[in-house]
C-alpha atoms as a PDB file:
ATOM      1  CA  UNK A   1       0.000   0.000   0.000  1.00  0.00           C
ATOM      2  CA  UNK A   2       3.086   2.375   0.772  1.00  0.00           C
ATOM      3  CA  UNK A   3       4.604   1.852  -2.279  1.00  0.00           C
ATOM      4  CA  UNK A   4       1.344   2.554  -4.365  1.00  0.00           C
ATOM      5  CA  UNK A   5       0.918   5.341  -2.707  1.00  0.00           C
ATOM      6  CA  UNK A   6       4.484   6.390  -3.498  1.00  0.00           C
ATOM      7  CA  UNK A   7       4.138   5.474  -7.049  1.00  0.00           C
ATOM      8  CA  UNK A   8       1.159   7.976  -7.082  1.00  0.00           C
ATOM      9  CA  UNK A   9       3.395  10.802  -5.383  1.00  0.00           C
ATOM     10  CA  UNK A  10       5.993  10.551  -8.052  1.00  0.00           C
ATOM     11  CA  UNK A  11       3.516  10.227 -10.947  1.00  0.00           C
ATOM     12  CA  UNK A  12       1.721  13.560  -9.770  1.00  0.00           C
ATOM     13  CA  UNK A  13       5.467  15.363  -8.968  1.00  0.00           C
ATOM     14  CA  UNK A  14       6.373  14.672 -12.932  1.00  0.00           C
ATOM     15  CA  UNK A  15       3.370  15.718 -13.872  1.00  0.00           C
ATOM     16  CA  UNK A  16       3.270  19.128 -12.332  1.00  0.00           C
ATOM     17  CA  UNK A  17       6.816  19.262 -13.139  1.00  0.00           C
ATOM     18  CA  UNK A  18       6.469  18.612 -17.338  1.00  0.00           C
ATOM     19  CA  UNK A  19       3.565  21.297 -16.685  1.00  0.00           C
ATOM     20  CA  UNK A  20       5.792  23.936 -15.156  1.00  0.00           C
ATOM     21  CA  UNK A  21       8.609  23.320 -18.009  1.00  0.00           C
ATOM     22  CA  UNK A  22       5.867  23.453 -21.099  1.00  0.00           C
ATOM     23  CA  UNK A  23       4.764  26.729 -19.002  1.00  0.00           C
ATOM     24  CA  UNK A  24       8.376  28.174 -18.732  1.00  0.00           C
ATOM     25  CA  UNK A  25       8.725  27.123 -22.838  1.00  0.00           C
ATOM     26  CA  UNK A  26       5.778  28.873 -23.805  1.00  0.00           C
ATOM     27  CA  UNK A  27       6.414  31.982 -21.950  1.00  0.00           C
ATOM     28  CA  UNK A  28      10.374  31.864 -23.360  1.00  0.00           C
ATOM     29  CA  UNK A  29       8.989  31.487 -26.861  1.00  0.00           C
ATOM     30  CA  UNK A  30       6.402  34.313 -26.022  1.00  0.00           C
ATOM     31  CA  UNK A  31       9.268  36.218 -24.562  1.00  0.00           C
ATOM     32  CA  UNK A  32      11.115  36.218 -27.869  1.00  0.00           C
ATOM     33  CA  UNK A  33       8.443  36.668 -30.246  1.00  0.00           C
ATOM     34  CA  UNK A  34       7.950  40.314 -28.405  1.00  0.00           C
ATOM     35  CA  UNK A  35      11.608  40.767 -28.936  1.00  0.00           C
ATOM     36  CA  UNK A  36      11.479  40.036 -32.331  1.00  0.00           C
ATOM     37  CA  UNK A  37       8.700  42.290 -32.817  1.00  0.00           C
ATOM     38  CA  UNK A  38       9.835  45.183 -31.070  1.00  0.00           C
ATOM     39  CA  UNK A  39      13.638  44.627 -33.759  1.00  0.00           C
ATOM     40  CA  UNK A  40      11.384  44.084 -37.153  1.00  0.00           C
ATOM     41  CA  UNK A  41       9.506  47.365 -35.748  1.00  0.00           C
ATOM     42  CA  UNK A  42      12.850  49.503 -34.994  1.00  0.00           C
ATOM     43  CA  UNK A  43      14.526  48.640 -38.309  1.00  0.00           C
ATOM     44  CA  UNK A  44      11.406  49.683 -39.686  1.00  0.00           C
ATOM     45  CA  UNK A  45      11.756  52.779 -38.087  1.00  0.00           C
ATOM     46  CA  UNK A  46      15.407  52.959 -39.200  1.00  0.00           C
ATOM     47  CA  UNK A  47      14.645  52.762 -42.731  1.00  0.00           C
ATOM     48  CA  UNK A  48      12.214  55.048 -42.522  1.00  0.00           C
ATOM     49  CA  UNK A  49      14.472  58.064 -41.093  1.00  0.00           C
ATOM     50  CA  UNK A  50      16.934  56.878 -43.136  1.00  0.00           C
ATOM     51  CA  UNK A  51      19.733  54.597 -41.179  1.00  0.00           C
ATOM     52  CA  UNK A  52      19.496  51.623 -43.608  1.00  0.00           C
ATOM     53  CA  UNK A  53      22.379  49.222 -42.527  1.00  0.00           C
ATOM     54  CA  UNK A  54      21.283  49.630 -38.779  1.00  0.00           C
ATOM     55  CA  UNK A  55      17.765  49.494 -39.963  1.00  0.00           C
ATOM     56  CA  UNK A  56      19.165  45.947 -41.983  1.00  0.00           C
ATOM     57  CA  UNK A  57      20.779  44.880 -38.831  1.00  0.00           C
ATOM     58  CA  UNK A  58      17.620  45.069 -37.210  1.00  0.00           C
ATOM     59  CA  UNK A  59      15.873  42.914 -39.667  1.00  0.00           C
ATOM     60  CA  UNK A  60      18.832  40.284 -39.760  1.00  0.00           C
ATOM     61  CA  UNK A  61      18.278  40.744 -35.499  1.00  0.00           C
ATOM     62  CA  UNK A  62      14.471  40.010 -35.193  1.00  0.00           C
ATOM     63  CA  UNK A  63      14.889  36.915 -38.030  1.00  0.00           C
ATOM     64  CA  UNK A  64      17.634  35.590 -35.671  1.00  0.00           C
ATOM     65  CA  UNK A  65      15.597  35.697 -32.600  1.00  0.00           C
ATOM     66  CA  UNK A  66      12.328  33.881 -33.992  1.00  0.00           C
ATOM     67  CA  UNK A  67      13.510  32.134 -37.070  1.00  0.00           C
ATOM     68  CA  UNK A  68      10.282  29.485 -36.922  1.00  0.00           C
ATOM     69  CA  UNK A  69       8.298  32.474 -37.011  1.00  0.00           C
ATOM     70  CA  UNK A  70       5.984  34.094 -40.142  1.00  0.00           C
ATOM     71  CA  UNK A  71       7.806  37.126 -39.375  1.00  0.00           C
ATOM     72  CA  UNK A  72      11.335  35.642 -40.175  1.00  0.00           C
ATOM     73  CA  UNK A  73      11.015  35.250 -43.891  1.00  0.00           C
ATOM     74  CA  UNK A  74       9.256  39.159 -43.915  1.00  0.00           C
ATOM     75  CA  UNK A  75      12.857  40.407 -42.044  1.00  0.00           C
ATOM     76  CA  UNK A  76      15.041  38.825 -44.000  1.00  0.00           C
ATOM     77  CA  UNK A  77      13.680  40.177 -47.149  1.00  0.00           C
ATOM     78  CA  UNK A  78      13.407  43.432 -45.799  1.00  0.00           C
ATOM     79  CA  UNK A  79      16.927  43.495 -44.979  1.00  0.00           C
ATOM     80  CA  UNK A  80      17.588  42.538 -48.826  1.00  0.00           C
ATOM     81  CA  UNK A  81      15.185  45.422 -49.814  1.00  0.00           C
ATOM     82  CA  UNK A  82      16.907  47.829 -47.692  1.00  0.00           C
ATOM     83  CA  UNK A  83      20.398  47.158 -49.258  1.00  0.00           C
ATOM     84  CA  UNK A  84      18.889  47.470 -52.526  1.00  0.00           C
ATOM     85  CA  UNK A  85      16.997  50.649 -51.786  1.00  0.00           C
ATOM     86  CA  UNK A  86      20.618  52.226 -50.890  1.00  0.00           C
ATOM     87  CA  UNK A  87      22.318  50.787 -53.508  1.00  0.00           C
ATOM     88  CA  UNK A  88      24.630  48.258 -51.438  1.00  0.00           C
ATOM     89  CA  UNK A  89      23.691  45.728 -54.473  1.00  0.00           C
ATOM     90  CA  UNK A  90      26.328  42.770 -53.607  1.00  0.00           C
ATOM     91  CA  UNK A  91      25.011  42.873 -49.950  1.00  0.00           C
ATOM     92  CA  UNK A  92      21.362  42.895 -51.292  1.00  0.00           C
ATOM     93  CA  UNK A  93      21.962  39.920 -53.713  1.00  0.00           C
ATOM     94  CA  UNK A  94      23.873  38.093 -50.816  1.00  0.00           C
ATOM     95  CA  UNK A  95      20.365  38.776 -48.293  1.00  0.00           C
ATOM     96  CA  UNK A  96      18.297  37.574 -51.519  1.00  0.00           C
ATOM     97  CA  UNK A  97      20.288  34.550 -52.514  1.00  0.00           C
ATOM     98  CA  UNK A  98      20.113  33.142 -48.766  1.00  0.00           C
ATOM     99  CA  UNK A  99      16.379  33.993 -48.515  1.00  0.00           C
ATOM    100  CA  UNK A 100      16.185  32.057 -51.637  1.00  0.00           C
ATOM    101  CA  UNK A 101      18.020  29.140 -50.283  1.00  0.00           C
ATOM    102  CA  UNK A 102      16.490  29.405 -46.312  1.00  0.00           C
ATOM    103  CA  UNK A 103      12.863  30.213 -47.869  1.00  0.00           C
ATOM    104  CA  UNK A 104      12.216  28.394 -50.861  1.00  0.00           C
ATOM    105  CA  UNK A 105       8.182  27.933 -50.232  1.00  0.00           C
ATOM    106  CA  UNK A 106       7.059  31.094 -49.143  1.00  0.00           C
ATOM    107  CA  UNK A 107       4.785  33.098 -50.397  1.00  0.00           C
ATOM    108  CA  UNK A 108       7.075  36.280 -51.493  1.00  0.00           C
ATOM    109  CA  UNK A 109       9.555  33.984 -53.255  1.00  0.00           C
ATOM    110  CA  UNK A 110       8.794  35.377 -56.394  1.00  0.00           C
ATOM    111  CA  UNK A 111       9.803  39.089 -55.587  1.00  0.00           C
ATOM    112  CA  UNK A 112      12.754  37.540 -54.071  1.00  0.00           C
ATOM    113  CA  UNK A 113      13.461  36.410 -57.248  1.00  0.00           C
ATOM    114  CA  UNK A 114      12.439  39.682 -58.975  1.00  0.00           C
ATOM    115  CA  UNK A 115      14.019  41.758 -56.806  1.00  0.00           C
ATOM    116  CA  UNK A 116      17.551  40.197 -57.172  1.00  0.00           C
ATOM    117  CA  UNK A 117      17.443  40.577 -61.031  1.00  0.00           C
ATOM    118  CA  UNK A 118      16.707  44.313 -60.372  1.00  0.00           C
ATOM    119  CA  UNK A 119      20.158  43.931 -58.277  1.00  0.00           C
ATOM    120  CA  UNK A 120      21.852  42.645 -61.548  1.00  0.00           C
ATOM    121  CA  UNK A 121      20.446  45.219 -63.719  1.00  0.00           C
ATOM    122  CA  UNK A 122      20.782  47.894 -61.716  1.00  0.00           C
ATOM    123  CA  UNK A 123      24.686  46.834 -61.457  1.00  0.00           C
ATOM    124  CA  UNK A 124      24.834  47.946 -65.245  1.00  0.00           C
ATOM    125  CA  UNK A 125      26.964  50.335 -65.889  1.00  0.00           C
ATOM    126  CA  UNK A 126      28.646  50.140 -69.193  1.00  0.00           C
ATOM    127  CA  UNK A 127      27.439  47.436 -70.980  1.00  0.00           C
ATOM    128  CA  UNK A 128      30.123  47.931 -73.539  1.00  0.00           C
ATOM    129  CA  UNK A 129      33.162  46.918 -71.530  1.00  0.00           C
ATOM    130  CA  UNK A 130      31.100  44.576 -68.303  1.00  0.00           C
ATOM    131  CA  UNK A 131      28.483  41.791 -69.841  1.00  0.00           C
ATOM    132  CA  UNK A 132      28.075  40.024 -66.291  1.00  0.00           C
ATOM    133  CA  UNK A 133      25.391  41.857 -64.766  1.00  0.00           C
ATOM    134  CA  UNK A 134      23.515  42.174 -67.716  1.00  0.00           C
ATOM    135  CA  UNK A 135      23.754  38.546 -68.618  1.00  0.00           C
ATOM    136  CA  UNK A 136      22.792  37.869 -65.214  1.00  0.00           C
ATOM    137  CA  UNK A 137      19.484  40.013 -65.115  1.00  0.00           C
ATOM    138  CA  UNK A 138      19.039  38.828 -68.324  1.00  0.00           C
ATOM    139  CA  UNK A 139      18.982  34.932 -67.008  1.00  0.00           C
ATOM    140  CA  UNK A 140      16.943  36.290 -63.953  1.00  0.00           C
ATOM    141  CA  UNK A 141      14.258  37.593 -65.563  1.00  0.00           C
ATOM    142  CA  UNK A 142      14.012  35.164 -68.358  1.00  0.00           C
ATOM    143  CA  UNK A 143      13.467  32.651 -64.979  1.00  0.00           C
ATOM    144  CA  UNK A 144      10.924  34.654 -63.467  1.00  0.00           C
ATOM    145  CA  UNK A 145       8.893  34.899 -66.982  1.00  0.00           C
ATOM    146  CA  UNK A 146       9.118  31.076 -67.222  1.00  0.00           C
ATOM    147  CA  UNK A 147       8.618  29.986 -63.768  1.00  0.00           C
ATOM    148  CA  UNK A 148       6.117  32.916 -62.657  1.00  0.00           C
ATOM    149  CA  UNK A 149       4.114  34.011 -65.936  1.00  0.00           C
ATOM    150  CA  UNK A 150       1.220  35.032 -63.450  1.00  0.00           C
ATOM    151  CA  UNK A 151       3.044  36.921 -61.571  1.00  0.00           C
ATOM    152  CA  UNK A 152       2.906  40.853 -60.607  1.00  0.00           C
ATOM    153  CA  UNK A 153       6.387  40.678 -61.797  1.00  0.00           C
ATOM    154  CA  UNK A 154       6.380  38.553 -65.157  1.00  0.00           C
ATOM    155  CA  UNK A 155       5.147  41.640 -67.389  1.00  0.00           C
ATOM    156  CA  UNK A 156       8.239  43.940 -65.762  1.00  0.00           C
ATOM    157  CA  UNK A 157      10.663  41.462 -66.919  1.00  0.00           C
ATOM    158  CA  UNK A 158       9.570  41.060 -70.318  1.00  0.00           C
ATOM    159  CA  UNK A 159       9.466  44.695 -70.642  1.00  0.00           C
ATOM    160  CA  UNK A 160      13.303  44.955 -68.915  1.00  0.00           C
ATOM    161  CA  UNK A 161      14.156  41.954 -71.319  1.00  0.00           C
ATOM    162  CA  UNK A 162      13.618  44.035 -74.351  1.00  0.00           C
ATOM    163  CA  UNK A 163      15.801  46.814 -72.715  1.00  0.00           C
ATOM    164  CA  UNK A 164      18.666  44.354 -72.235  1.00  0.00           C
ATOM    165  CA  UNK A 165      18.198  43.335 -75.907  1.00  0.00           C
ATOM    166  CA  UNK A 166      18.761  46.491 -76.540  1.00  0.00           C
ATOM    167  CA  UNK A 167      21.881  46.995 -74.539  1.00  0.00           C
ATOM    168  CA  UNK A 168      23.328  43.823 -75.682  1.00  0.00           C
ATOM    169  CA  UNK A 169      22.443  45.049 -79.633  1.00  0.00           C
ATOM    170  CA  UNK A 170      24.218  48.253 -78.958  1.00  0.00           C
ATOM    171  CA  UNK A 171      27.430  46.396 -77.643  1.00  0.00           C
ATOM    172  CA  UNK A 172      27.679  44.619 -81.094  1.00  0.00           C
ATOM    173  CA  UNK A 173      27.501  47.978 -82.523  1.00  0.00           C
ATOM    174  CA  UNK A 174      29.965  50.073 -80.383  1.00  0.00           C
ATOM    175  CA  UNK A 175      32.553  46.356 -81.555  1.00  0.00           C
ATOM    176  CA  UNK A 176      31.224  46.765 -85.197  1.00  0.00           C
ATOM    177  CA  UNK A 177      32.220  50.846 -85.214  1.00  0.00           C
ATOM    178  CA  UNK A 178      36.067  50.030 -83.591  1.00  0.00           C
ATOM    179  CA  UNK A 179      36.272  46.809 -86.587  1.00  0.00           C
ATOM    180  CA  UNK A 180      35.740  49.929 -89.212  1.00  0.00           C
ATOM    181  CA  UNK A 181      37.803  52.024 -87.778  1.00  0.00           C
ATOM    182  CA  UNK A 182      40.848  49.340 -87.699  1.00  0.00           C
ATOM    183  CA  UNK A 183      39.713  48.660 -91.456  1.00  0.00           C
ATOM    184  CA  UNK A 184      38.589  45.067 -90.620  1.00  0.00           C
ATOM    185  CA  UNK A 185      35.871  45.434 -92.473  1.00  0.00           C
ATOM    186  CA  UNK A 186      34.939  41.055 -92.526  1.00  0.00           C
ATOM    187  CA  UNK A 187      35.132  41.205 -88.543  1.00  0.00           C
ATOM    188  CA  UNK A 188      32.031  44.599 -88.744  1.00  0.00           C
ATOM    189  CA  UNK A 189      30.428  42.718 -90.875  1.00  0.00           C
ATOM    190  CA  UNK A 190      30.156  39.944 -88.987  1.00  0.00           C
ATOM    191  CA  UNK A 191      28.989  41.747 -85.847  1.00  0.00           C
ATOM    192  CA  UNK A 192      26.353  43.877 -88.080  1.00  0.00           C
ATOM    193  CA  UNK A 193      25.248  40.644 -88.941  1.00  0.00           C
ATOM    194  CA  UNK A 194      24.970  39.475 -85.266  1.00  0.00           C
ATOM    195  CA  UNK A 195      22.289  42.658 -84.676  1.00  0.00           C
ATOM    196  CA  UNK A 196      20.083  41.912 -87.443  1.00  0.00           C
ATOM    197  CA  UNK A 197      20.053  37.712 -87.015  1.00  0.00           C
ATOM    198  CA  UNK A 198      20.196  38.379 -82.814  1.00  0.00           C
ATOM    199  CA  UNK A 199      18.639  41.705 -81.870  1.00  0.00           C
ATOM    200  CA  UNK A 200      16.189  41.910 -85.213  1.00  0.00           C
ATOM    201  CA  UNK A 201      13.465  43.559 -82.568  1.00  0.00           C
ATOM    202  CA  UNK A 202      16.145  46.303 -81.825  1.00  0.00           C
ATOM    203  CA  UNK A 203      16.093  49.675 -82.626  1.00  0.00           C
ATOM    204  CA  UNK A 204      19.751  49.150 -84.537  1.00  0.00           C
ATOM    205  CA  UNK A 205      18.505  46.861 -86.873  1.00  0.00           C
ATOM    206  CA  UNK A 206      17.843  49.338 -89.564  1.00  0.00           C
ATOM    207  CA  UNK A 207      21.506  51.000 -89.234  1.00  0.00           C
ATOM    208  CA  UNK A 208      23.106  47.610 -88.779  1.00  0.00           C
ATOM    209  CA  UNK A 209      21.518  46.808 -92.386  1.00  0.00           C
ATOM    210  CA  UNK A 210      22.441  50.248 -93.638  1.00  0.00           C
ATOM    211  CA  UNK A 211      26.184  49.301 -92.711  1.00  0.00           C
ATOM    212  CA  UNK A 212      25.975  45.799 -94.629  1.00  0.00           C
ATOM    213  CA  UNK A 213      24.925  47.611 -97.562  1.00  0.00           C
ATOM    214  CA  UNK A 214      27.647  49.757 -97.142  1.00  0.00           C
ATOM    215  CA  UNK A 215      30.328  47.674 -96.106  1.00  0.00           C
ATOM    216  CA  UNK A 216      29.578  45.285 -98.422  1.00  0.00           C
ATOM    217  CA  UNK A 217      29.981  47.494-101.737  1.00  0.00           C
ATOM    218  CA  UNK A 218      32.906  48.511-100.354  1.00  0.00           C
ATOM    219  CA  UNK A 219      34.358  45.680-100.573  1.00  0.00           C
ATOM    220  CA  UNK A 220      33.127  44.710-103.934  1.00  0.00           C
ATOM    221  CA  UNK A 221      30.165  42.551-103.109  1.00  0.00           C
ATOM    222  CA  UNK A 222      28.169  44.473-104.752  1.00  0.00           C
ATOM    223  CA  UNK A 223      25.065  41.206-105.353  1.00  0.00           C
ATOM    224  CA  UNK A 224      25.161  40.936-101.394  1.00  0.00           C
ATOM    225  CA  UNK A 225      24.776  44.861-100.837  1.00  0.00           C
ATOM    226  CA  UNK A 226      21.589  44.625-102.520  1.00  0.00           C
ATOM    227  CA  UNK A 227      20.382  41.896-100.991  1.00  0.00           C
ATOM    228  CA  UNK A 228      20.663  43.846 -97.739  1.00  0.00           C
ATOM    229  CA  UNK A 229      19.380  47.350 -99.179  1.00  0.00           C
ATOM    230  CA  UNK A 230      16.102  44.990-100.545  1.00  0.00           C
ATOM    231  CA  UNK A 231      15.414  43.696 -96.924  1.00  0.00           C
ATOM    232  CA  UNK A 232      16.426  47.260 -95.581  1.00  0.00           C
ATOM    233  CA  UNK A 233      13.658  48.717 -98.879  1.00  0.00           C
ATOM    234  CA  UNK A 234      11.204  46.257 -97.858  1.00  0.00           C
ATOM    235  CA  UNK A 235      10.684  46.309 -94.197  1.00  0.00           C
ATOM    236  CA  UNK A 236      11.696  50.004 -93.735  1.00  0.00           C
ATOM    237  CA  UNK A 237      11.601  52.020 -96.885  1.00  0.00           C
ATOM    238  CA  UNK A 238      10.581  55.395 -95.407  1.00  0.00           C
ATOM    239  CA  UNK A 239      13.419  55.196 -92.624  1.00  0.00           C
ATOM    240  CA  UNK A 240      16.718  57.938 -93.286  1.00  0.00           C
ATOM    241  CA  UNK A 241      19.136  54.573 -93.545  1.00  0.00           C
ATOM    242  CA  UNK A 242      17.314  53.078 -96.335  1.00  0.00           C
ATOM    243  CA  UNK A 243      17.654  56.532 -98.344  1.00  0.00           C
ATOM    244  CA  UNK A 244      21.677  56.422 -97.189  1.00  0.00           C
ATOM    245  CA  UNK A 245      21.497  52.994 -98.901  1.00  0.00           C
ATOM    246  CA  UNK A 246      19.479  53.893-101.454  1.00  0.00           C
ATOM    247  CA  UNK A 247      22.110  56.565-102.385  1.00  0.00           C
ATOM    248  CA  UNK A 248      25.034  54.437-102.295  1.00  0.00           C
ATOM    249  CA  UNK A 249      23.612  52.940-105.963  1.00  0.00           C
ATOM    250  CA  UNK A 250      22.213  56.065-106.985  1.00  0.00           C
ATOM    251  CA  UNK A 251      24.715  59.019-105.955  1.00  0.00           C
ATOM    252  CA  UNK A 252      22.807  61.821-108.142  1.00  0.00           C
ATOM    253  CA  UNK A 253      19.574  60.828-105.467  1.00  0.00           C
ATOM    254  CA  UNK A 254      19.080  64.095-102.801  1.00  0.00           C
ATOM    255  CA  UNK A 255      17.166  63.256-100.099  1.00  0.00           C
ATOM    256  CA  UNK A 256      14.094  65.702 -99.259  1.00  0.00           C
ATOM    257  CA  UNK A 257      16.502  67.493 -96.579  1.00  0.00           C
ATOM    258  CA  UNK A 258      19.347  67.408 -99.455  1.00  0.00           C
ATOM    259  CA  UNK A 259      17.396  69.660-101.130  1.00  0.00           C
ATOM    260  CA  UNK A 260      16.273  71.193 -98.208  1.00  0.00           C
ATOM    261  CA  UNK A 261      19.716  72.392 -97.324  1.00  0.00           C
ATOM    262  CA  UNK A 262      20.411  73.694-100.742  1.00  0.00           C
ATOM    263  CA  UNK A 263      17.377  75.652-100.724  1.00  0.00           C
ATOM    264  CA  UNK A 264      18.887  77.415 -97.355  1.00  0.00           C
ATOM    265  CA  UNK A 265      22.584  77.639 -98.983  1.00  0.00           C
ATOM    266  CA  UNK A 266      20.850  79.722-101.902  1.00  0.00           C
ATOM    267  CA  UNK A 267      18.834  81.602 -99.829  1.00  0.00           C
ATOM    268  CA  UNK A 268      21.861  83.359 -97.981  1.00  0.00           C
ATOM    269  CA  UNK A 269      23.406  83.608-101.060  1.00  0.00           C
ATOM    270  CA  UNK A 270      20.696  85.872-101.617  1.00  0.00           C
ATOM    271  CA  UNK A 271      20.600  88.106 -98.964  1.00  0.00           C
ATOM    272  CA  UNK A 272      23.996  88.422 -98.947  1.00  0.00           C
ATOM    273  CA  UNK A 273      23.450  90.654-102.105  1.00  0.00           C
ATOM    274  CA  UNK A 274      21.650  93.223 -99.823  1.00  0.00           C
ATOM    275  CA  UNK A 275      24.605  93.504 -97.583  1.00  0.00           C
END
């Protein structure tokens, strides 16, 4: 009977003792979920008045304290967004790229995504001489389009997509322009060619075309340089390069502003009688 009763003492002590540790847990975890709060809320306030890596510290802080939390995920990417917002791009990308990894399901994934190809593109500053960040928001967004066509987001990156074709046409064209200047006239032909095959969407594809025509009746090809000035007639005969073309095989042609211009020229002859 002593022992039963003992048995019964002990069961009841671990009982009340489990409760008072689940009761110390809960008010630990409630303990840091305030603490979290009250960081996220400072770096908030941070940002706001314009402190941005102690605002980011504070985001990186309240993630840290309650990482299980809904609010985690919502610091770190504001800590990314508040790099970005500054311009510190490489430690924005490095606060995307781990949400990306530490995050993978939740719900804001996308505009992690987004926002780190705005990182990339942001980063370009001569597209001429640096590819990489253009390549990479190129990549980026081309992601985002396939993997998130519904998005908020998808319709930005097809529209900053076009802008990087663009860029990238424009680089071809800066190479093509050194090529004629060295007289290597096969290599700027080659990289006209690029624009028109690669960038045909551009706006450089009717002066690329213009400079085949050219380039290529320079050199004596005279069967290819029509050919181009035909596709440069036919898709854009009212433009100013398919007139430049168009005079290369007709040099008495003047141009409406030709004629223009000599209209001017004899009018000041003119008046300079009265002087």
């Amino acid at each position: 009977m002593f022992y039963r009763i003992l048995n019964i003492l002990i069961f009841c002590l671990l009982t009340i003792g489990c409760s008072k540790k689940e009761k110390v847990s809960i008010i630990e975890e409630k303990d840091f979920e305030l603490q979290m709060i009250s960081a996220f809320r400072e770096g908030y306030k941070e940002f706001q008045e314009g402190d941005s890596l102690y605002a980011a510290k504070k985001f990186n802080e309240a993630e840290l304290l309650y990482p299980q939390s809904e609010w985690a995920p919502k610091a770190a990417l504001m800590a990314a967004y508040v790099y970005y917002a500054q311009d510190y791009y490489y430690d924005a990308e490095f606060e995307l790229n781990r949400f990306i990894k530490t995050y993978p399901n939740d719900k804001n994934i996308s505009y992690a995504h987004f926002l780190l190809a705005i990182c990339y593109y942001e980063k370009i500053v001569d597209e001429k001489k640096d590819l990489a960040p253009l390549l990479k928001a190129q990549n980026k967004f081309n992601f985002i389009v396939k993997e998130y066509p519904n998005s908020d987001f998808a319709l930005d990156a097809k529209y900053k997509l076009d802008l990087i074709q663009d860029y990238l046409a424009q680089k071809e064209m800066y190479i093509a322009y050194h090529y004629i200047k060295k007289k290597k006239w096969i290599a700027a032909i080659n990289r006209y060619k690029t624009v028109i095959e690669k960038y045909e969407k551009t706006i450089f594809v009717e002066e690329a075309l213009h400079r085949l025509v050219e380039l290529h009746y320079k050199i004596g090809l005279v069967a290819e340089s029509k050919k181009y000035a035909s596709i440069l007639g036919y898709n854009y005969d009212s433009s100013l390069w398919y007139e430049k073309s168009y005079k290369i095989f007709n040099t008495q042609y003047k141009s409406q502003l030709d004629i223009k211009k000599e209209k001017k020229s004899v009018f000041k002859k003119f008046m300079k009688i009265f002087n």
